[in-house]
Protein backbone atom coordinates (compact mmCIF):
# COMPACT_ATOMS: atom_id res chain seq x y z
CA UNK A 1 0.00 0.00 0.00
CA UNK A 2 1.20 3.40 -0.99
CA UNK A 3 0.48 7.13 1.05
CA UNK A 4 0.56 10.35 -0.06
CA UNK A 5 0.75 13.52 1.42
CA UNK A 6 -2.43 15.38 0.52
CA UNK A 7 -1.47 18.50 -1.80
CA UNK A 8 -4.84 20.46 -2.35
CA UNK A 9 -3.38 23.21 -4.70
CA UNK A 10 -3.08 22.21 -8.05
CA UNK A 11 -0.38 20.84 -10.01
CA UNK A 12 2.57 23.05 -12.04
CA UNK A 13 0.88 22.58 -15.36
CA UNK A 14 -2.63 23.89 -14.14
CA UNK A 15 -0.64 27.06 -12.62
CA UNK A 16 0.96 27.30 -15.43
CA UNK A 17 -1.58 26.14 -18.49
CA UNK A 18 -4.46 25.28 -16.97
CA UNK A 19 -7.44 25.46 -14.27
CA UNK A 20 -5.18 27.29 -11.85
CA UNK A 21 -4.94 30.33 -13.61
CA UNK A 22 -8.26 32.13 -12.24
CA UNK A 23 -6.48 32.27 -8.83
CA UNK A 24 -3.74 34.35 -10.21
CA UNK A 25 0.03 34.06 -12.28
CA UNK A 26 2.57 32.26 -10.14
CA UNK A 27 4.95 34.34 -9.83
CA UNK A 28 8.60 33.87 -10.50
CA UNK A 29 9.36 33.74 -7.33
CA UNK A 30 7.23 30.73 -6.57
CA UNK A 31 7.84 29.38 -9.51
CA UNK A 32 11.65 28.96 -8.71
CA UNK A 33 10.78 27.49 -4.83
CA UNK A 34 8.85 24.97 -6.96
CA UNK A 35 11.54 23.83 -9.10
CA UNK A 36 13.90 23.90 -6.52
CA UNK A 37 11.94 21.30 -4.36
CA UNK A 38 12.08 19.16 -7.52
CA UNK A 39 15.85 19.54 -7.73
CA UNK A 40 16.13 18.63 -4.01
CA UNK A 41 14.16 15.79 -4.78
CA UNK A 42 15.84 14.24 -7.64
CA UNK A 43 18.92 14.52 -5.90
CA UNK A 44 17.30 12.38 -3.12
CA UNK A 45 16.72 10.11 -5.59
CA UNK A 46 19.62 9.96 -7.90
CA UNK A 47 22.51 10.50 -5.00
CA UNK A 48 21.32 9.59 -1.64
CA UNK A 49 19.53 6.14 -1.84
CA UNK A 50 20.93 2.67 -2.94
CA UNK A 51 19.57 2.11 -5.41
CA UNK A 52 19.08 4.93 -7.32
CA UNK A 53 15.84 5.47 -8.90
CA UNK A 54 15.39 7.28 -11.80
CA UNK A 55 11.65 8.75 -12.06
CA UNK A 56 11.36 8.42 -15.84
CA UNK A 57 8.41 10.70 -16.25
CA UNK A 58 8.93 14.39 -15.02
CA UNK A 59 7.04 17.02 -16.18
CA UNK A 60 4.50 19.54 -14.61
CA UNK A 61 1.54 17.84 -14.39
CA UNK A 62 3.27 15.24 -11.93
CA UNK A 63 4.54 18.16 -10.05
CA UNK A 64 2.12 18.89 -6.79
CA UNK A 65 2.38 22.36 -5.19
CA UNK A 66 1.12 22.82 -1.43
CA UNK A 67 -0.35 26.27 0.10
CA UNK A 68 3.19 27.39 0.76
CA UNK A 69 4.67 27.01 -2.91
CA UNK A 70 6.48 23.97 -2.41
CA UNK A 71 7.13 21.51 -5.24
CA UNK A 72 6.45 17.43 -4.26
CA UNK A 73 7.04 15.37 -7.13
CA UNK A 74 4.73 12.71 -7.93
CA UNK A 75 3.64 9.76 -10.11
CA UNK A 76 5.76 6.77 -9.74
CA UNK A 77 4.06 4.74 -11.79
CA UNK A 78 6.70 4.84 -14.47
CA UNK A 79 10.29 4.93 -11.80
CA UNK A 80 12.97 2.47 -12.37
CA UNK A 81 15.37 1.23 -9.65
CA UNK A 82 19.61 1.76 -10.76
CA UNK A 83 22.28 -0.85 -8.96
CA UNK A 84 25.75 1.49 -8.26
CA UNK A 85 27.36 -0.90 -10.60
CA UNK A 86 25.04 -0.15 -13.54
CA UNK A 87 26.00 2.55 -15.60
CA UNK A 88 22.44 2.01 -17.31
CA UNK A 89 19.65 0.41 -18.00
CA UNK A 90 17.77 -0.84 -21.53
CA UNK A 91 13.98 -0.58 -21.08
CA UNK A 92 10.94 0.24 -23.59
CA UNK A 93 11.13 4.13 -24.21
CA UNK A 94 8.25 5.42 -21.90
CA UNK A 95 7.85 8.99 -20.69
CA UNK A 96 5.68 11.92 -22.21
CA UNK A 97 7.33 13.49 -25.29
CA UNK A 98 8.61 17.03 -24.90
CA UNK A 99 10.56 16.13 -21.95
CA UNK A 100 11.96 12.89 -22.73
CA UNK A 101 15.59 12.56 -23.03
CA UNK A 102 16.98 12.14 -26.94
CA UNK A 103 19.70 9.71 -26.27
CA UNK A 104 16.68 7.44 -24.12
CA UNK A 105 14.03 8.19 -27.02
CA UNK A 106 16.57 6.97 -29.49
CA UNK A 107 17.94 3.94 -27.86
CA UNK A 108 16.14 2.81 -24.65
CA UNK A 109 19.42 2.98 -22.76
CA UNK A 110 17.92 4.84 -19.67
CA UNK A 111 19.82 6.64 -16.18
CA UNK A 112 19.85 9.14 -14.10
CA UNK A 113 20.42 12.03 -16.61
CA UNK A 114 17.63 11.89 -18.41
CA UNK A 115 15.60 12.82 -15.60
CA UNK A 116 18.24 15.76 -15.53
CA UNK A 117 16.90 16.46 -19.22
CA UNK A 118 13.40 16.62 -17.95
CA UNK A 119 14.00 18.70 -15.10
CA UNK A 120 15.66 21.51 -17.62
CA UNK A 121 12.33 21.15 -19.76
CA UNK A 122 10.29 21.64 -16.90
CA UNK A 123 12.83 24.70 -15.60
CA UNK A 124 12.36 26.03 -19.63
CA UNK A 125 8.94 25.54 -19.01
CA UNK A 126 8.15 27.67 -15.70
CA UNK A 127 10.65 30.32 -17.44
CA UNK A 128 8.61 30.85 -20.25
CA UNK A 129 5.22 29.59 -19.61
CA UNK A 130 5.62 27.62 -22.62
CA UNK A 131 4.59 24.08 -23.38
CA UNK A 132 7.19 21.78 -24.47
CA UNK A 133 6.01 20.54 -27.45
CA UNK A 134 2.79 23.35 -29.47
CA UNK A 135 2.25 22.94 -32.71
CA UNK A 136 0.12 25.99 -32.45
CA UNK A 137 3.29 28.07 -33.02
CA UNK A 138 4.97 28.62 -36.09
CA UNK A 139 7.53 25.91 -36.97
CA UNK A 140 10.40 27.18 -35.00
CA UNK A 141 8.39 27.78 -31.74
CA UNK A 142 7.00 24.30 -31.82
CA UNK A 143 9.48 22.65 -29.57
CA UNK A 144 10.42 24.99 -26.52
CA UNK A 145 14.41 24.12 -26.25
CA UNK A 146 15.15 24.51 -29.70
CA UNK A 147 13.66 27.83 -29.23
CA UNK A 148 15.15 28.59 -26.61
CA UNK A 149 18.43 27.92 -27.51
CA UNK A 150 17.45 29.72 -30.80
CA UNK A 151 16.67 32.87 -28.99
CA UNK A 152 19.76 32.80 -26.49
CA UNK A 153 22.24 32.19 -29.32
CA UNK A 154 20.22 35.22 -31.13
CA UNK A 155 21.35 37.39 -27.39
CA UNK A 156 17.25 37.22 -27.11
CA UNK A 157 17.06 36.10 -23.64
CA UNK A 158 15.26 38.18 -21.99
CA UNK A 159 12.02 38.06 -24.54
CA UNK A 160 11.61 34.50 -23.41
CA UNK A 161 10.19 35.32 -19.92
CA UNK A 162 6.41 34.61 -19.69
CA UNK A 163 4.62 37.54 -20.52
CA UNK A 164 1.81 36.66 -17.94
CA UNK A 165 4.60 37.40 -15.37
CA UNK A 166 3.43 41.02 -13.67
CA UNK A 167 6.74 41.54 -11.93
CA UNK A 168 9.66 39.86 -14.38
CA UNK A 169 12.91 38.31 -13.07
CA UNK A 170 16.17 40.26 -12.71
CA UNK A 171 18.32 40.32 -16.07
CA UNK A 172 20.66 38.35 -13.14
CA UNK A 173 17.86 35.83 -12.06
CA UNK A 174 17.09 34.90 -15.49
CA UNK A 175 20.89 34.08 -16.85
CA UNK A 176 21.03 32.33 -13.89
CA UNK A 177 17.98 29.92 -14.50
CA UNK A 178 18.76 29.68 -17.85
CA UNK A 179 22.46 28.69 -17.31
CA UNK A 180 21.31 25.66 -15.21
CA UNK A 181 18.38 24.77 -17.36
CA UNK A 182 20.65 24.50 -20.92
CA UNK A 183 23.52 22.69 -18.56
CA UNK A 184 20.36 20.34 -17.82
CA UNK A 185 19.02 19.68 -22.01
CA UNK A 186 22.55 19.51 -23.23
CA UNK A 187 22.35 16.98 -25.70
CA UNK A 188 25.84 14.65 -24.88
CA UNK A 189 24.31 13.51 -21.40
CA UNK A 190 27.29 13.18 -19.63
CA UNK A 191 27.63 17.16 -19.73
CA UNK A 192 24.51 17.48 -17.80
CA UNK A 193 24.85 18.56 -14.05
CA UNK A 194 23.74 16.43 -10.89
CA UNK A 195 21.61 18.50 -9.01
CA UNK A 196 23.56 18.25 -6.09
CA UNK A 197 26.32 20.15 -8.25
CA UNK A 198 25.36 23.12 -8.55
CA UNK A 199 25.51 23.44 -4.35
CA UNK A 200 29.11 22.66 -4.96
CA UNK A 201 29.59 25.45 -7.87
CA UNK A 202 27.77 27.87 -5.38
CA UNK A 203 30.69 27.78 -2.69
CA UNK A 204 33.28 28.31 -5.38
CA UNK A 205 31.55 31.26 -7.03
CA UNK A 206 29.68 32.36 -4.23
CA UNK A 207 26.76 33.04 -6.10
CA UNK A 208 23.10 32.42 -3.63
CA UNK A 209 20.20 29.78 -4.04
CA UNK A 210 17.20 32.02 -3.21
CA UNK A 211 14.13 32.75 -4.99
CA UNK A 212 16.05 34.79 -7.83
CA UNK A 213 17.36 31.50 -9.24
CA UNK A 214 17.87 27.62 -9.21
CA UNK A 215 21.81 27.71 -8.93
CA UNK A 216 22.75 25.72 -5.69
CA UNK A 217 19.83 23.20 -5.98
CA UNK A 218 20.80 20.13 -4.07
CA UNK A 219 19.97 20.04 -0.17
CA UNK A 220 19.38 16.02 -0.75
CA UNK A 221 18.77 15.84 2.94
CA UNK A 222 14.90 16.94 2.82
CA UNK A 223 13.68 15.65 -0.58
CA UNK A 224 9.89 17.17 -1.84
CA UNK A 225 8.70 13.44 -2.39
């Protein structure tokens, strides 16, 4: 038998998307405590457990949000369990396209990182208000991270920001989230971060986790599960 915390306020799609949106914009603030609960969580999961599990399905519809703004990711339906010893697994591509991994879509070889794909889809996601995949946009808006690394390498970065957003993110707060969420969709997976690096990166550049970004996001001692 499985128990879950009751989370009465929506889900990170419906805030973002959906149903949610009649009680107001989440703000960037909250939308950054949300994702970092996620990263706190998938650090749990990929770092501080034997074995490892790798979630396989992230995205923000499986991503509950109490009263407070905190992120508890959800849906297990899909997870699969990683020995030490295994540098992967081979399983049937599963997953919900948009955030799915390329090097997992194309081959079935599945780890830790492409969860660490999906979480920089989901980061892209709360950034822009965007959905991953809309073919209701013209051809190159359809998929959100070729966009967005469209518009960065065009030195377009700050026209990404959701323009439901009353109070926008500092230019700052924005590079920032944007840093970690391209580190995150970077195509050779081994360049992708852990999520407990970037608490590591913080002490040598001294740069803060707070509500202005998602650097620092690995305190794998209180996971949002």
């Amino acid at each position: 038998m499985l128990v879950y915390e009751y989370v009465d306020n929506g889900n990170l799609e419906q805030w973002l998307h959906g149903d949610t949106q009649e009680s107001g914009v989440l703000t960037w603030e909250a939308r950054m405590k949300v994702l970092l609960g996620i990263a706190k969580a998938l650090a749990y999961l990929h770092e501080a457990i034997e074995p490892k599990v790798v979630h396989r399905d992230i995205k923000s519809s499986n991503i509950l949000i109490d009263h407070d703004f905190n992120g508890k990711l959800s849906d297990f339906g899909l997870a699969k369990l990683l020995d030490s010893g295994e540098s992967h697994i081979n399983t049937r591509v599963m997953g919900t396209f948009g955030y799915v991994a390329p090097e997992y879509a194309n081959t079935g070889m599945l780890n830790e990182k492409s969860d660490i794909y999906s979480f920089g889809v989901l980061l892209l996601e709360a950034v822009t208000g965007r959905d991953p995949v809309d073919y209701n946009r013209v051809a190159n808006e359809v998929n959100l991270v070729e966009w967005l690394k469209m518009m960065v390498g065009n030195r377009r970065a700050e026209e990404v920001v959701d323009p439901s957003l009353d109070l926008k993110p500092s230019t700052h707060a924005l590079k920032r989230a944007l840093l970690v969420a391209l580190r995150c969709v970077d195509l050779v997976s081994e360049k992708r971060p852990k999520m407990s690096q970037e608490r590591r990166n913080r002490r040598s550049r001294t740069a803060s986790m707070d509500s202005d970004s998602i650097s620092g996001s690995a305190d794998i001692e209180h996971p949002a599960l």
